[in-house]
C-alpha atoms as a PDB file:
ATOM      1  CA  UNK A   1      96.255  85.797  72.598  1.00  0.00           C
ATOM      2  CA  UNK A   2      95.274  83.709  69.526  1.00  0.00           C
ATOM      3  CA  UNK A   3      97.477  80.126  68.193  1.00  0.00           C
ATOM      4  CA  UNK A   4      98.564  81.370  64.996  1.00  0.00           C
ATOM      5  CA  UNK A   5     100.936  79.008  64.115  1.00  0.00           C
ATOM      6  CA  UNK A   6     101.219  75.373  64.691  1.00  0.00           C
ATOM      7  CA  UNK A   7     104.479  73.918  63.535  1.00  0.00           C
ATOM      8  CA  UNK A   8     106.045  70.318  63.701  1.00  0.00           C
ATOM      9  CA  UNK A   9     109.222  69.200  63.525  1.00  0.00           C
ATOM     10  CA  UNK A  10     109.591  65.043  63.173  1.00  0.00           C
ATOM     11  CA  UNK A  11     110.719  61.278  62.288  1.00  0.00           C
ATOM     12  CA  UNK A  12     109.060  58.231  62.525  1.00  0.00           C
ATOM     13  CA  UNK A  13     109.579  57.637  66.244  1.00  0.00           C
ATOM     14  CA  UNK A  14     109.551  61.101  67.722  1.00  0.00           C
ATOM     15  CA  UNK A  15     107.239  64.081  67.110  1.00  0.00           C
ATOM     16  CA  UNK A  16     107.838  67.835  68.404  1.00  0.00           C
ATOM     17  CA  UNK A  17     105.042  70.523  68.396  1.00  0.00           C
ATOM     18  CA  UNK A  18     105.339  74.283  68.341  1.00  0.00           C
ATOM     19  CA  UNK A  19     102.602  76.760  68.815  1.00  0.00           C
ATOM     20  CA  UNK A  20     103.156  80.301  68.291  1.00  0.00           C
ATOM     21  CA  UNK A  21     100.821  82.722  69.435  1.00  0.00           C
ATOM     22  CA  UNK A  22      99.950  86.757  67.536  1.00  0.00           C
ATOM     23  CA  UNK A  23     102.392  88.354  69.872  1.00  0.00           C
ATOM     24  CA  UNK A  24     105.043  85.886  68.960  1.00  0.00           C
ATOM     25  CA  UNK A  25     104.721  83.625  72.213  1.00  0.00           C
ATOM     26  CA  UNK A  26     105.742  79.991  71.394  1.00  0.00           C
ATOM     27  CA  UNK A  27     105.850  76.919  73.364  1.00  0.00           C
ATOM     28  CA  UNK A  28     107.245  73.245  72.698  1.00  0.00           C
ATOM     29  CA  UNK A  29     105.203  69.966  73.113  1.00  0.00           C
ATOM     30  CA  UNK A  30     105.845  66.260  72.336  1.00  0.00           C
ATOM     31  CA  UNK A  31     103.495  64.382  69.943  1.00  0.00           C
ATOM     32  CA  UNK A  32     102.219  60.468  70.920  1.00  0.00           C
ATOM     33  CA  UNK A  33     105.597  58.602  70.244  1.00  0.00           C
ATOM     34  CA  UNK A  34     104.663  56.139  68.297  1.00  0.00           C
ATOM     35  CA  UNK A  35     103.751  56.570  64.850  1.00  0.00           C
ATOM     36  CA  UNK A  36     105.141  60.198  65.145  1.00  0.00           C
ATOM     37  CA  UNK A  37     105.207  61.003  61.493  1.00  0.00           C
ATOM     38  CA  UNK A  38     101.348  59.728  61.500  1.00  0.00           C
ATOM     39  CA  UNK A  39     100.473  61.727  64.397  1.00  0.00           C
ATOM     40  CA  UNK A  40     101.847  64.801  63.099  1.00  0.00           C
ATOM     41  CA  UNK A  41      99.464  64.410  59.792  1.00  0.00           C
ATOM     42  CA  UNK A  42      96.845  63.685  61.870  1.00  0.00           C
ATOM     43  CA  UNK A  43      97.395  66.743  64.155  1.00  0.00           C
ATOM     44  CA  UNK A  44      97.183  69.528  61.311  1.00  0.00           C
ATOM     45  CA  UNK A  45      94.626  67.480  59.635  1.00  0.00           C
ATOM     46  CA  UNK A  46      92.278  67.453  62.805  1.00  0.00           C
ATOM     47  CA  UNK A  47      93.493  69.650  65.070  1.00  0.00           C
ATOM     48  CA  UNK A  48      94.938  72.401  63.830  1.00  0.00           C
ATOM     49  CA  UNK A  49      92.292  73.573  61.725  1.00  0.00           C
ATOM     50  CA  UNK A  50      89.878  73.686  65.335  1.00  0.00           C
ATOM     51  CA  UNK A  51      93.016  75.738  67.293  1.00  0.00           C
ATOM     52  CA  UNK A  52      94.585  77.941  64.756  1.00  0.00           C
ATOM     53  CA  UNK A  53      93.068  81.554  65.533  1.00  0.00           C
ATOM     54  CA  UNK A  54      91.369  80.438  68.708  1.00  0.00           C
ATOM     55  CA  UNK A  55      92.209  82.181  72.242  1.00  0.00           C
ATOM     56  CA  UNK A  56      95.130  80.216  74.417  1.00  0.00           C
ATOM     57  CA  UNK A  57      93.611  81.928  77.888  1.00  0.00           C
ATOM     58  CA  UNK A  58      90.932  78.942  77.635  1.00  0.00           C
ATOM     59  CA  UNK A  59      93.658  76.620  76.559  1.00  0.00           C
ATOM     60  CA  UNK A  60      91.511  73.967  78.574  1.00  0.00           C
ATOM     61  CA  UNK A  61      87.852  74.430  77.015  1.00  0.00           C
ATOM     62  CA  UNK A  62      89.675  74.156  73.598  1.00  0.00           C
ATOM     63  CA  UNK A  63      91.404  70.997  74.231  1.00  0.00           C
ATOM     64  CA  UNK A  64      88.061  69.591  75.848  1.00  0.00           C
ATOM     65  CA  UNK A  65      85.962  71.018  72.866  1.00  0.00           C
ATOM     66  CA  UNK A  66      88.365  69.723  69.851  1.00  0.00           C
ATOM     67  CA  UNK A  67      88.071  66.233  70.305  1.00  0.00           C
ATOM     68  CA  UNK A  68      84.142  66.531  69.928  1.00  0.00           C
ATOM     69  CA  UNK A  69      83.981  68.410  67.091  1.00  0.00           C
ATOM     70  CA  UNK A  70      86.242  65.470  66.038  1.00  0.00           C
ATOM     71  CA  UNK A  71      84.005  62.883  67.260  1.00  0.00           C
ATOM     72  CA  UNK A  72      83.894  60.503  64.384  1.00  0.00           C
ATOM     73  CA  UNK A  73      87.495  59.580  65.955  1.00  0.00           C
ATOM     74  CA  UNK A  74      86.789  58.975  69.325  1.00  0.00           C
ATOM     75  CA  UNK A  75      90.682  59.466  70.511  1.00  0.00           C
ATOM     76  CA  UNK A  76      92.396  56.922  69.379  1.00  0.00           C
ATOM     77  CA  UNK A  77      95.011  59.233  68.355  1.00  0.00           C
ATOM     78  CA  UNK A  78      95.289  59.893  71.894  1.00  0.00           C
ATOM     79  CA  UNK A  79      94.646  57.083  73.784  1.00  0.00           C
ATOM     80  CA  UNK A  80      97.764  55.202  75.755  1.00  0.00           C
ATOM     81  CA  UNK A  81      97.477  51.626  76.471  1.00  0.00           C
ATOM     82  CA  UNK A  82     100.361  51.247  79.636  1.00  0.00           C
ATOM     83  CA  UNK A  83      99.899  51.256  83.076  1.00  0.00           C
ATOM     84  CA  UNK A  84     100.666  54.444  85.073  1.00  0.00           C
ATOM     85  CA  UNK A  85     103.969  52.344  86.450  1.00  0.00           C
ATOM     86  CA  UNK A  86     104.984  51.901  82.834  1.00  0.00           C
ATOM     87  CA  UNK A  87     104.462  55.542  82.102  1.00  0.00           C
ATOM     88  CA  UNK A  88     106.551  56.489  85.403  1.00  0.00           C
ATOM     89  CA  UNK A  89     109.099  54.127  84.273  1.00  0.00           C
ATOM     90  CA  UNK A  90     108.889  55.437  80.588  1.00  0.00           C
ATOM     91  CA  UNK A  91     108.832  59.335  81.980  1.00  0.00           C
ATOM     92  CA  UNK A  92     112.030  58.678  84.087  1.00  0.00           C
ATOM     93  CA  UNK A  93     114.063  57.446  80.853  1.00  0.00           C
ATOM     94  CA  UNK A  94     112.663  60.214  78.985  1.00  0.00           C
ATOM     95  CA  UNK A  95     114.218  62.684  81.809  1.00  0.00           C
ATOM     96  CA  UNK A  96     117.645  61.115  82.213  1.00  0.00           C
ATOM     97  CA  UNK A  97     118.196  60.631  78.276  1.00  0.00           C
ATOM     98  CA  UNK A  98     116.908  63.922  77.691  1.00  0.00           C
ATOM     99  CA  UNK A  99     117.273  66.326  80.508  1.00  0.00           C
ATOM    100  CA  UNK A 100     113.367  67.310  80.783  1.00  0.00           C
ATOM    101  CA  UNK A 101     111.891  68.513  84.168  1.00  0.00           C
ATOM    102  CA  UNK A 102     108.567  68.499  83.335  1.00  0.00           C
ATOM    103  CA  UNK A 103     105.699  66.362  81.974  1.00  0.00           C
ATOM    104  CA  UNK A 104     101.918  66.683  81.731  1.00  0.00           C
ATOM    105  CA  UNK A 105      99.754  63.331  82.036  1.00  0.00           C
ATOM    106  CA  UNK A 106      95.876  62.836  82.467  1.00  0.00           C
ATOM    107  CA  UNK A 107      95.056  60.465  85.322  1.00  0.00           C
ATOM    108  CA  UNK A 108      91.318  60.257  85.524  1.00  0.00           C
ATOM    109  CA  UNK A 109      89.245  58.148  83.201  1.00  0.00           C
ATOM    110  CA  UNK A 110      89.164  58.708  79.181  1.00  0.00           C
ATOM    111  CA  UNK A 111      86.650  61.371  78.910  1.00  0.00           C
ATOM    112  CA  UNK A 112      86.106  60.898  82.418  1.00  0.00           C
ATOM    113  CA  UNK A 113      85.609  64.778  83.100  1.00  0.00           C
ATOM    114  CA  UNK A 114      87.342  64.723  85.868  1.00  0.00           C
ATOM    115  CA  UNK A 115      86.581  61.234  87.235  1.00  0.00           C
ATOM    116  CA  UNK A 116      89.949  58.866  88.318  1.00  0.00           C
ATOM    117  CA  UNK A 117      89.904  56.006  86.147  1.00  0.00           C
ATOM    118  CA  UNK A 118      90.908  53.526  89.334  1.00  0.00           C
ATOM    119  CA  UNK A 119      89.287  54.645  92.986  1.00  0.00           C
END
């Protein structure tokens, strides 16, 4: 199944994704939550044009292989400066304000490829 649409829905402080695949398929994500309106531009400036029309079934490759093809801006669009207590702490508001269930989170080191960050 191919992204063909990548939609975003925002204000300054909060950022929602949607990605739509051929067959209609869509799924919800959350942008970086600061700067949301920023991050949105930044995501159909720089991101978008590498995923629209590309295959979801290697969802992984194509998040590994955007941010080099990117490489002049070496993810500070992504890049979270707390500790992983603060982002517990910040994930646990998020789910009681909210009502969420889920979350994803990278633990190992920034462009680590698979290595932790701490041992």
């Amino acid at each position: 199944m191919k992204i063909t649409a990548i939609e975003t829905f925002c204000t300054q402080f909060i950022g929602m994704v949607k990605v739509t695949t051929e067959d209609g398929v869509g799924g919800w994500g959350q942008v970086a939550p600061y700067h949301a309106d920023i991050t949105v531009q930044v995501l159909h400036r720089q991101i978008a044009p590498h995923a629209l029309g590309e295959n979801v079934a290697d969802i992984h490759a194509l998040v590994a292989h955007i941010p080099e093809l990117e490489h002049k801006f070496p993810g500070s669009y992504l890049r979270r400066d707390i500790s992983g207590r603060q982002e517990v702490e910040r994930l646990l508001r998020v789910r009681d304000a909210c009502g969420f269930d889920a979350f994803k989170f990278r633990i190992a080191a920034e462009c680590g490829h698979d290595r932790d960050q701490w041992r």
